[in-house]
PDB file of N, CA and C in Angstrom:
ATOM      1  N   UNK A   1     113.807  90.287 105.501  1.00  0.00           N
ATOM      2  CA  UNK A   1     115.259  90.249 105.572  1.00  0.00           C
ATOM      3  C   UNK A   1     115.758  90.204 107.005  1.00  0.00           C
ATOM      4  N   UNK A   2     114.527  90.439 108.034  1.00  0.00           N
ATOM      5  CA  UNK A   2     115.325  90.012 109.455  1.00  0.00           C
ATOM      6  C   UNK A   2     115.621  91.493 109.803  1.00  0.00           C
ATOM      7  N   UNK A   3     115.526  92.741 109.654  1.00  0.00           N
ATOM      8  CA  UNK A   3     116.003  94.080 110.543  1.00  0.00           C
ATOM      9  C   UNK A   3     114.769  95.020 110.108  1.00  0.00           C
ATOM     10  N   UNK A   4     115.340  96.086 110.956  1.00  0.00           N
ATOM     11  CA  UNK A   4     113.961  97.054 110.864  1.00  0.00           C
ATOM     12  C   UNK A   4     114.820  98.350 110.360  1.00  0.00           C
ATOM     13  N   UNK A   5     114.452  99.706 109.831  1.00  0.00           N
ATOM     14  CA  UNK A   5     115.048 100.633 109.463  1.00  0.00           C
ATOM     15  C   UNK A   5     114.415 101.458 109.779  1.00  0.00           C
ATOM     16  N   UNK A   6     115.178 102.709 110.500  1.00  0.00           N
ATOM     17  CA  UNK A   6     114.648 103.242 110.999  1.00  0.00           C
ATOM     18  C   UNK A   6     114.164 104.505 110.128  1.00  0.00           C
ATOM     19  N   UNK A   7     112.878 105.497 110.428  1.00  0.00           N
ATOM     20  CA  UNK A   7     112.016 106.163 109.384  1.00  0.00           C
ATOM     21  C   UNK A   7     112.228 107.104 109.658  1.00  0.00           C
ATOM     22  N   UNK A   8     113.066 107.470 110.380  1.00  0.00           N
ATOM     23  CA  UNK A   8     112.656 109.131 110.871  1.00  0.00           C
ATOM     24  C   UNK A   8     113.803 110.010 110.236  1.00  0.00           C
ATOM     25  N   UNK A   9     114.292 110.070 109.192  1.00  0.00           N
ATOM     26  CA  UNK A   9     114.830 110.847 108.403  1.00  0.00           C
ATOM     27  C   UNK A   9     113.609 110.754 106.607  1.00  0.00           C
ATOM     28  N   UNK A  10     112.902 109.608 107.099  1.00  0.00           N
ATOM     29  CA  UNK A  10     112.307 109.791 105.710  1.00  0.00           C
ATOM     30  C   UNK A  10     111.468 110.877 105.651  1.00  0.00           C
ATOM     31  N   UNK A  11     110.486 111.481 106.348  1.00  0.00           N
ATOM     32  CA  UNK A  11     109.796 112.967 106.565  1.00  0.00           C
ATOM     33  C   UNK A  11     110.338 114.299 106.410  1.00  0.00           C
ATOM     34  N   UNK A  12     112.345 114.362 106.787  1.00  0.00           N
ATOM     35  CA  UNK A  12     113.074 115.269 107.153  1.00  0.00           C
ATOM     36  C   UNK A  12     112.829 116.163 105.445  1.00  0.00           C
ATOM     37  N   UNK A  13     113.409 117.282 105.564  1.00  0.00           N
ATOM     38  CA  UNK A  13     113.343 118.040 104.364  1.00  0.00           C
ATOM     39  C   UNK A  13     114.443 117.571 104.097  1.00  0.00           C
ATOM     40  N   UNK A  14     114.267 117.208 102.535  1.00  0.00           N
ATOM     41  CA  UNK A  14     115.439 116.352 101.237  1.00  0.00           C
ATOM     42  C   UNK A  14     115.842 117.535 100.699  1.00  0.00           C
ATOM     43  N   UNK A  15     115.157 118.825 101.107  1.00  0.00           N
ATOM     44  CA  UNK A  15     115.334 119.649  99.733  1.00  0.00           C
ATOM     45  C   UNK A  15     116.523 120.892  99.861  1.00  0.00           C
ATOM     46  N   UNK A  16     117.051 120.881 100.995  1.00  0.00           N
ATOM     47  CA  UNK A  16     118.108 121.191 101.980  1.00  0.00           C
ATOM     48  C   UNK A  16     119.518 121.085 100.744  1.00  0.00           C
ATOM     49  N   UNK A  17     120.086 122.299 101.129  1.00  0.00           N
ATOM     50  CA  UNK A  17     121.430 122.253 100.395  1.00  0.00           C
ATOM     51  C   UNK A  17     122.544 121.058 100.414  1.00  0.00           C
ATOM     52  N   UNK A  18     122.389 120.760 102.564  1.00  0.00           N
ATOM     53  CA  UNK A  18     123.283 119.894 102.728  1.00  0.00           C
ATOM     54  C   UNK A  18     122.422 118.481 103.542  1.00  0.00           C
ATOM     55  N   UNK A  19     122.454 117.369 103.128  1.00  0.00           N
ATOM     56  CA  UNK A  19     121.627 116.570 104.020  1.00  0.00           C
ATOM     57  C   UNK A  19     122.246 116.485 104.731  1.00  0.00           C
ATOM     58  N   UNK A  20     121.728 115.738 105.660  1.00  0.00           N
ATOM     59  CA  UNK A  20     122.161 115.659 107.095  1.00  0.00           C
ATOM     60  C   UNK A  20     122.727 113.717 107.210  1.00  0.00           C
ATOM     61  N   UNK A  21     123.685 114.024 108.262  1.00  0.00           N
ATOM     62  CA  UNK A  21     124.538 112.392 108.061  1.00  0.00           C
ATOM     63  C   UNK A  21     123.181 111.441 108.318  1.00  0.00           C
ATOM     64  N   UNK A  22     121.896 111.778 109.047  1.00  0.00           N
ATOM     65  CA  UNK A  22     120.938 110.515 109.199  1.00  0.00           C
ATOM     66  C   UNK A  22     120.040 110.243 108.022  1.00  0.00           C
ATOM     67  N   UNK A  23     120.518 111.108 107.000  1.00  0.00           N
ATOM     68  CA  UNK A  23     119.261 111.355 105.253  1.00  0.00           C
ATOM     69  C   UNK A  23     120.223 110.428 104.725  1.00  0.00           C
ATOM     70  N   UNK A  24     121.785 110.677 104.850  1.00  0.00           N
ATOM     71  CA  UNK A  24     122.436 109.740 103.702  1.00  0.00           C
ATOM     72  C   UNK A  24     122.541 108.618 104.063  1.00  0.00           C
ATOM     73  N   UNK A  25     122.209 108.119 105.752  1.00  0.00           N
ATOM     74  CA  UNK A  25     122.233 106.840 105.717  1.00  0.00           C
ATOM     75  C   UNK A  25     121.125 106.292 105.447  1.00  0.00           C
ATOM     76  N   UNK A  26     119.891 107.004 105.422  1.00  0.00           N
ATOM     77  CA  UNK A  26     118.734 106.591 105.116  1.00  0.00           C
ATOM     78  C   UNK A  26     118.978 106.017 103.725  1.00  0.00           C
ATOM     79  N   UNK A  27     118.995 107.173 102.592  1.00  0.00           N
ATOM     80  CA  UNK A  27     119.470 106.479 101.357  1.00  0.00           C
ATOM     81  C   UNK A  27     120.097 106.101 101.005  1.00  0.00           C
ATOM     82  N   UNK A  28     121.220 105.726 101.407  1.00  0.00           N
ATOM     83  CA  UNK A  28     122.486 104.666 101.020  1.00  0.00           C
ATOM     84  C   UNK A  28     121.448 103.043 101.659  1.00  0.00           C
ATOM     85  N   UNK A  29     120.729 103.211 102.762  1.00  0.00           N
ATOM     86  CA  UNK A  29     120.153 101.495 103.249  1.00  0.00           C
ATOM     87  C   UNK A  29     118.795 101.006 102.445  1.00  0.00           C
ATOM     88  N   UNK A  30     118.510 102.446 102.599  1.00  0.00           N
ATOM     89  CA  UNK A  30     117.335 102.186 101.226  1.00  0.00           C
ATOM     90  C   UNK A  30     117.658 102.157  99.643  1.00  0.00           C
ATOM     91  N   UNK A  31     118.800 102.301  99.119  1.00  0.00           N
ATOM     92  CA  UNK A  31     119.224 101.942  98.145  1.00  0.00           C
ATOM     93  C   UNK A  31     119.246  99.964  98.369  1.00  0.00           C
ATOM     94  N   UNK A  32     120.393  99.812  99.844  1.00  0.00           N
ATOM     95  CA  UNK A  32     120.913  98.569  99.754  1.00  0.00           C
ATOM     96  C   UNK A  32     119.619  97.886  99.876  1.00  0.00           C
ATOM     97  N   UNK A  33     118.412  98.082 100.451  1.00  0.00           N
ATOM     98  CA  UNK A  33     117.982  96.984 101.071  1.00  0.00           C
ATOM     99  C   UNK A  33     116.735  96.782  99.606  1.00  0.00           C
ATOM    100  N   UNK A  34     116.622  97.878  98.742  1.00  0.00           N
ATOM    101  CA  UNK A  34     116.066  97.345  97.243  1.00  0.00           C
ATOM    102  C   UNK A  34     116.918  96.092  96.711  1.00  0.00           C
ATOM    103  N   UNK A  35     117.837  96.698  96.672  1.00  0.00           N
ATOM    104  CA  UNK A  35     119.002  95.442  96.234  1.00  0.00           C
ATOM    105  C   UNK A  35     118.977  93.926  96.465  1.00  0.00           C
ATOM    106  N   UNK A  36     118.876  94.172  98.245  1.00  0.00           N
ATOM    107  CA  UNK A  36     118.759  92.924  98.689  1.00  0.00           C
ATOM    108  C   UNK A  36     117.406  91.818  98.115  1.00  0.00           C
ATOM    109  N   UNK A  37     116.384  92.839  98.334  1.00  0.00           N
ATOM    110  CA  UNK A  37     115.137  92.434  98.006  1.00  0.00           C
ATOM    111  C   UNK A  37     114.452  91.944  96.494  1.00  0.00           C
ATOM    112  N   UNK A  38     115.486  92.601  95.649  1.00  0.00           N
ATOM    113  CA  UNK A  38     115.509  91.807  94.634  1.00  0.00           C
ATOM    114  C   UNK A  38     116.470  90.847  94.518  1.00  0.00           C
ATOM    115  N   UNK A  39     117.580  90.359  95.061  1.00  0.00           N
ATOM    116  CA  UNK A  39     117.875  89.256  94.635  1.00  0.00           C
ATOM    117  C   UNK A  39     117.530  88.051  95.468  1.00  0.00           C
ATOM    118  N   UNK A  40     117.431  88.203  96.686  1.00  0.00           N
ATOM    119  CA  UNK A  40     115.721  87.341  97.444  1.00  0.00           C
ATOM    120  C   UNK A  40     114.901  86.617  96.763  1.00  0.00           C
ATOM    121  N   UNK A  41     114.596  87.931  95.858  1.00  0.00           N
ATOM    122  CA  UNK A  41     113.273  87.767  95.021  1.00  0.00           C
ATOM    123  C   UNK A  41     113.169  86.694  93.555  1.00  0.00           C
ATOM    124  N   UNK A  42     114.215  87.048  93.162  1.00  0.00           N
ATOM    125  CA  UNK A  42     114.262  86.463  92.185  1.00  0.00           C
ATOM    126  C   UNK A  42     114.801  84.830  92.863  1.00  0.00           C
ATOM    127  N   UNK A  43     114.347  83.872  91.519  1.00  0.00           N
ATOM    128  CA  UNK A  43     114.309  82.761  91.685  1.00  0.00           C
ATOM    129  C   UNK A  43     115.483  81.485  91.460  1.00  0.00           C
ATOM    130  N   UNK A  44     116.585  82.650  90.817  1.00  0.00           N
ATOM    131  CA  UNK A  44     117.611  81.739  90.337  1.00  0.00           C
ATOM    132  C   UNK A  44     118.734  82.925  90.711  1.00  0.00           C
ATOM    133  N   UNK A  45     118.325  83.769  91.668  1.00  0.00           N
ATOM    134  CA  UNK A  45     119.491  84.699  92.345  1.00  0.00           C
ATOM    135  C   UNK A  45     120.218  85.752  90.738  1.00  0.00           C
ATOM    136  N   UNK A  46     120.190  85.162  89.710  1.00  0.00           N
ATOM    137  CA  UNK A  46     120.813  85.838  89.222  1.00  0.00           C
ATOM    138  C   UNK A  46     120.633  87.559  89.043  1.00  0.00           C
ATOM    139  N   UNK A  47     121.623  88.314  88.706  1.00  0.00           N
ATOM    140  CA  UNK A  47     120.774  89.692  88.221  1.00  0.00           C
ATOM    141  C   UNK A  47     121.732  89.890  86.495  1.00  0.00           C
ATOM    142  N   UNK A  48     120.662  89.968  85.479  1.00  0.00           N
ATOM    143  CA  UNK A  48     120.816  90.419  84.433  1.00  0.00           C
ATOM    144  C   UNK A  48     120.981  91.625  84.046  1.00  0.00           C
ATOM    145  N   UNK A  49     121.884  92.313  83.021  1.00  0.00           N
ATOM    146  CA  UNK A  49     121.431  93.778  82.748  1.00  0.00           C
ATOM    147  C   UNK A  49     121.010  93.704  81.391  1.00  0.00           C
ATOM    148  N   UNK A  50     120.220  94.326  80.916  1.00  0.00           N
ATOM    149  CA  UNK A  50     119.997  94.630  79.634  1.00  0.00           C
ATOM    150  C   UNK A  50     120.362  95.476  78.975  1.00  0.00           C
TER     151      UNK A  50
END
């Protein structure tokens, strides 16, 4: 996809009452960049739900 993300909240403790603003951006980009990567992926762009 062309960028790099950075890892160093992925090790941090998740298990923390309050995350910390660099955990939620971790998982808010790692949410997006699944996203991205499947519709990349797929061959006719579409996304279906079942």
């Amino acid at each position: 996809l062309g960028f790099r993300i950075a890892k160093g909240a992925q090790t941090s403790n998740w298990a923390r009452d309050v995350l910390a603003p660099a955990q939620i951006q971790y998982a808010a980009t790692d949410a997006w960049v699944g996203r991205e990567l499947y519709l990349k992926l797929r061959p006719d762009g579409e996304v279906s739900c079942r």
